[in-house]
Protein backbone atom coordinates (compact mmCIF):
# COMPACT_ATOMS: atom_id res chain seq x y z
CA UNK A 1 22.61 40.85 0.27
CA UNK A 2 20.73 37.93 -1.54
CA UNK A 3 18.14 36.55 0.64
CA UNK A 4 17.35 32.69 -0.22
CA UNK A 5 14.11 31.48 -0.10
CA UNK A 6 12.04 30.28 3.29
CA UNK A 7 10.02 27.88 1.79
CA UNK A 8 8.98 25.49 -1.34
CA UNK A 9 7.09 28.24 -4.18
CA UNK A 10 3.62 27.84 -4.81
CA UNK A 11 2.70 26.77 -1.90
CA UNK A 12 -0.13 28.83 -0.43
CA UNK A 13 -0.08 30.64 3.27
CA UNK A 14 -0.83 27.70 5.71
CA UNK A 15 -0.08 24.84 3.63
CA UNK A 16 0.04 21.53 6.20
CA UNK A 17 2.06 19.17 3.83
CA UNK A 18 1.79 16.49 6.18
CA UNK A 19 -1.76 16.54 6.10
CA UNK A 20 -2.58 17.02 2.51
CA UNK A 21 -0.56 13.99 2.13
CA UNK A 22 -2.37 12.41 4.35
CA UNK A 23 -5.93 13.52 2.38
CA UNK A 24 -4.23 12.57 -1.02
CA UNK A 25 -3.93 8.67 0.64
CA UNK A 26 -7.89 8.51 1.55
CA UNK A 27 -8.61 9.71 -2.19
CA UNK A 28 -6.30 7.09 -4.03
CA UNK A 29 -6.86 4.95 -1.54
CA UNK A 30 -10.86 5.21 -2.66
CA UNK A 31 -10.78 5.28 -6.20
CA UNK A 32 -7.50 3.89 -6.96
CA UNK A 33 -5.00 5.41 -9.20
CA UNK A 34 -6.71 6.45 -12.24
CA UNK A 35 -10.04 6.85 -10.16
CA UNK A 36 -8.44 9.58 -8.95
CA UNK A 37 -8.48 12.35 -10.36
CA UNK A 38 -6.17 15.70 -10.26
CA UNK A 39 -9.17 18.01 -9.64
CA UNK A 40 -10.69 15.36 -7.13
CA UNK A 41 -7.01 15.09 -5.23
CA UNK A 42 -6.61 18.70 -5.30
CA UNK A 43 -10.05 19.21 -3.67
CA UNK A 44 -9.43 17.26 -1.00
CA UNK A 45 -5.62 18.35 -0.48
CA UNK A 46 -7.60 21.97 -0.42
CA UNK A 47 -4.65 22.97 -2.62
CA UNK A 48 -4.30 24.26 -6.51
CA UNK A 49 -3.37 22.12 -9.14
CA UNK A 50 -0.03 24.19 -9.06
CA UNK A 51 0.76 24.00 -5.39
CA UNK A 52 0.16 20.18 -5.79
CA UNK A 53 2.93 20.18 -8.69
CA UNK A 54 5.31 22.39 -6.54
CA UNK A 55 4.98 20.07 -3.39
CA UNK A 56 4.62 16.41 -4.60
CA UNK A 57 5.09 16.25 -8.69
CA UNK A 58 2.88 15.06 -10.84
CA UNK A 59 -0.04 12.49 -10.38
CA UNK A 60 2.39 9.66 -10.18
CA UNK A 61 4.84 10.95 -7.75
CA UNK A 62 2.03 12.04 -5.24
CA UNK A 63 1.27 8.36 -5.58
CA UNK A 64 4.61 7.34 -4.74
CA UNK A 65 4.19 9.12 -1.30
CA UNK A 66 1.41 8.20 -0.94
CA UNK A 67 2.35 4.86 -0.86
CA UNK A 68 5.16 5.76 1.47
CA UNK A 69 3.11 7.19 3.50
CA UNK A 70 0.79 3.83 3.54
CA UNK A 71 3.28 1.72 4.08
CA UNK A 72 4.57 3.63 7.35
CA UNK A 73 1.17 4.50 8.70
CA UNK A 74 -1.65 1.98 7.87
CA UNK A 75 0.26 -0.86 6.86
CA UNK A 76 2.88 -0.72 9.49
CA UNK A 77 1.36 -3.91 11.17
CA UNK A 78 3.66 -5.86 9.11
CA UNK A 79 6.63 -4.45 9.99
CA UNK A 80 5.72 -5.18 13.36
CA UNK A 81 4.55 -8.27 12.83
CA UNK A 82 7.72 -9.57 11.69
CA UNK A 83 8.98 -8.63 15.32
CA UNK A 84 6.84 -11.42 16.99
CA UNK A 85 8.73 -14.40 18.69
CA UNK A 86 7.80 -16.87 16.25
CA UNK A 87 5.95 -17.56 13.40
CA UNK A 88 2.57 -18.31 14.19
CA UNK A 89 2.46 -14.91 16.29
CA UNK A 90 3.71 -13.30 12.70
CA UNK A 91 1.27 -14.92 10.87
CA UNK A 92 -1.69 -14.14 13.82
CA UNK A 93 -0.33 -10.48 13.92
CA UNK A 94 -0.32 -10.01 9.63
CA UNK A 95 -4.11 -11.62 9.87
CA UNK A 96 -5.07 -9.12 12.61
CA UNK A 97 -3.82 -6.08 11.12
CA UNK A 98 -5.19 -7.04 7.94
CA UNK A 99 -8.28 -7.56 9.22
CA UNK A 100 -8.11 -4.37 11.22
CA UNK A 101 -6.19 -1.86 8.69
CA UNK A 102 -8.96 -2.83 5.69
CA UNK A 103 -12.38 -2.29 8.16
CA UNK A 104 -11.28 0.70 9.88
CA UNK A 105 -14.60 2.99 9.91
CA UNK A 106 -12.26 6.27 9.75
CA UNK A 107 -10.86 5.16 6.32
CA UNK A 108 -11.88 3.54 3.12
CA UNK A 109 -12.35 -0.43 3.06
CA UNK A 110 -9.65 -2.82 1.65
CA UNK A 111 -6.24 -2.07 0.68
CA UNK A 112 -4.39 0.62 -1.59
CA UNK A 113 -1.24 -1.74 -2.14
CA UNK A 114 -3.57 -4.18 -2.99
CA UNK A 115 -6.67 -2.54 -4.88
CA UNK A 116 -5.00 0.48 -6.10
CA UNK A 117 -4.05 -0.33 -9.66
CA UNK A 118 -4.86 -4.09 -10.42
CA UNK A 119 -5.68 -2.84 -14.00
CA UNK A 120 -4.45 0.07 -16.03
CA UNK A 121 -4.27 1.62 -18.76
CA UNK A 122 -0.91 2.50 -20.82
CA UNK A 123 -0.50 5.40 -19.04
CA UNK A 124 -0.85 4.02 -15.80
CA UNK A 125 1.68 0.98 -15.78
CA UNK A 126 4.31 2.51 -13.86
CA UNK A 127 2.05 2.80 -11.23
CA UNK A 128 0.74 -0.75 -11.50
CA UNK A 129 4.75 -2.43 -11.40
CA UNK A 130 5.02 -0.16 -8.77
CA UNK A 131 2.13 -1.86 -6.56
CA UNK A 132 3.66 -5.49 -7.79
CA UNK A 133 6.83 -4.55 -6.16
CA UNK A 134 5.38 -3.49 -2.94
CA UNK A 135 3.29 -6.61 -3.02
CA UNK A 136 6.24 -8.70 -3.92
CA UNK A 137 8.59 -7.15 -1.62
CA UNK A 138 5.64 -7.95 1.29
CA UNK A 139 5.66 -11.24 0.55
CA UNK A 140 9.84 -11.52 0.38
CA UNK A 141 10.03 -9.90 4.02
CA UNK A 142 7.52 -12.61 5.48
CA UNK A 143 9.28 -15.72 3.35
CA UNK A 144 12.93 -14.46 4.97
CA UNK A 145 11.11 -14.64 8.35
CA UNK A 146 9.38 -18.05 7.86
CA UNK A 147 13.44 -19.10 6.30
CA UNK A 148 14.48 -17.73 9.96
CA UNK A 149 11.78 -19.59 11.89
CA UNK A 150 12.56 -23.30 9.78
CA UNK A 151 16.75 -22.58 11.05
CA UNK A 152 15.39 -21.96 14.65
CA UNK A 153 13.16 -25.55 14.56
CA UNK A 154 10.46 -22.66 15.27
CA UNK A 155 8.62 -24.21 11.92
CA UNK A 156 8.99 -28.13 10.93
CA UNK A 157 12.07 -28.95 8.58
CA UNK A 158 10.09 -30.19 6.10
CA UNK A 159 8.38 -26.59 6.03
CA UNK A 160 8.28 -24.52 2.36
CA UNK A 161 9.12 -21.04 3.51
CA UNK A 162 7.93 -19.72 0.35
CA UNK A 163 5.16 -21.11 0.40
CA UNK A 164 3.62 -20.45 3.38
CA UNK A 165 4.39 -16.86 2.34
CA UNK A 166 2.61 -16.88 -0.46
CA UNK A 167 -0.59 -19.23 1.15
CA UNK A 168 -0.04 -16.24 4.34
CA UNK A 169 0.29 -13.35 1.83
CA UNK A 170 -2.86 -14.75 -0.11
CA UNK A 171 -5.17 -15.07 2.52
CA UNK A 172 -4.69 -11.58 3.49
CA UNK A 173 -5.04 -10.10 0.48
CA UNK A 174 -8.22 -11.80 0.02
CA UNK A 175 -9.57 -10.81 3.27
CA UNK A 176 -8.45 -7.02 1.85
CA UNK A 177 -10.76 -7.50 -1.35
CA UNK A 178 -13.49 -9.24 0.92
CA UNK A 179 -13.18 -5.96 2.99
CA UNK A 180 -13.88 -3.45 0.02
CA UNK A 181 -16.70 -5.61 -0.69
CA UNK A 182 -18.56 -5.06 2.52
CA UNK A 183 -17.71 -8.11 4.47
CA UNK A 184 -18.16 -7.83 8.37
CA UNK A 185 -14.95 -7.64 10.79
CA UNK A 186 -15.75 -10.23 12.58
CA UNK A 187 -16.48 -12.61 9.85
CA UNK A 188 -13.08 -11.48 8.27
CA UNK A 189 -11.59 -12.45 11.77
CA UNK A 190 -13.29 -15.68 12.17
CA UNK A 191 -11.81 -16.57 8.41
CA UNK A 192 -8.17 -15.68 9.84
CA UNK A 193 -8.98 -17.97 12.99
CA UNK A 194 -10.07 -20.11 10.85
CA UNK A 195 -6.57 -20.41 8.98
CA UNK A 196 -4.80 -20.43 11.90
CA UNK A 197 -6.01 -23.54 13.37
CA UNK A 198 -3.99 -25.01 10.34
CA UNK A 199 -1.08 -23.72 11.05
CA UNK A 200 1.86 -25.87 10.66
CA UNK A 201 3.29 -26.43 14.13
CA UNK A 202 7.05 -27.78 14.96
């Protein structure tokens, strides 16, 4: 009788996917995408080149679960955010967990979606649309709720949903690239306060 397979090949005795996944996200997250390097991802996965081929794919698909991984781990704030009652708690929310997610003394400092392929070269423009779309898609999901928020007289009439997404969207991305440069917490929370007393109220 043909027996199938129990598990992905190449993968060596005691492989924790989950966790070199996890690993992968620090490195790229770090150095970026082409920062990163296979033998420098592998090291820290603690896996062979070949077991990282068999598990993830290349380079570029490891990055593309990476990012998954981001997005539903360290950047979940938004989706939660999005939840709050009404806008100004989604807007106070994205500025916290911003502020938070990018200062974190367990991780590296500022953001992968944001940081993690501004510039390329050829071979790494996939990668870079890639990070666009996330960013993009980000800032369509907070618009949509800002859209809800001007129909619920939550936000003034005369209110631009788009673009108080894209001042909101902005402002944290900055505070991510003020993060990677060194800046304090609390100075990167007294800049979101700071905002916030502007908010437009209804």
């Amino acid at each position: 009788m043909e027996t199938k397979p129990t598990g992905p090949i190449g993968r060596p005795r005691g492989f924790d996917a989950d966790a070199a996944l996890e690993r992968a996200m620090l490195v790229f997250w770090q150095h970026g995408y082409e920062g990163a390097s296979t033998a420098g991802l592998t090291h820290a996965m603690g896996i062979s080149t070949t077991s990282m081929y068999a598990a993830f794919g290349n380079k570029e698909q490891l990055f593309r679960k990476v990012l998954e991984r981001y997005t539903d781990g360290p950047s979940a704030y938004l989706a939660q955010a999005l939840e709050q009652p009404t806008a100004f708690g989604v807007a106070t929310a994205i500025l916290a967990g911003t502020v938070r997610t990018t200062t974190r003394a367990a991780h590296p400092h500022g953001c992968l979606g944001v940081q993690g392929a501004l510039t390329t070269s050829d071979s790494g423009q996939d990668v870079r649309a890639l990070l666009v779309d996330w960013r993009t898609a980000g800032y369509a999901r907070i618009r949509e709720r800002f859209r809800r928020a001007v129909d619920d007289g939550d936000l003034p009439p005369q209110t631009d949903p788009g673009l108080l997404a894209r001042y909101l969207t902005t402002l944290a991305y900055g505070i991510a690239v003020q993060a990677a440069s060194g800046v304090a917490r609390d100075d990167l929370q007294e800049l979101a306060d700071a905002a916030l007393r502007h908010w437009p109220l209804s």
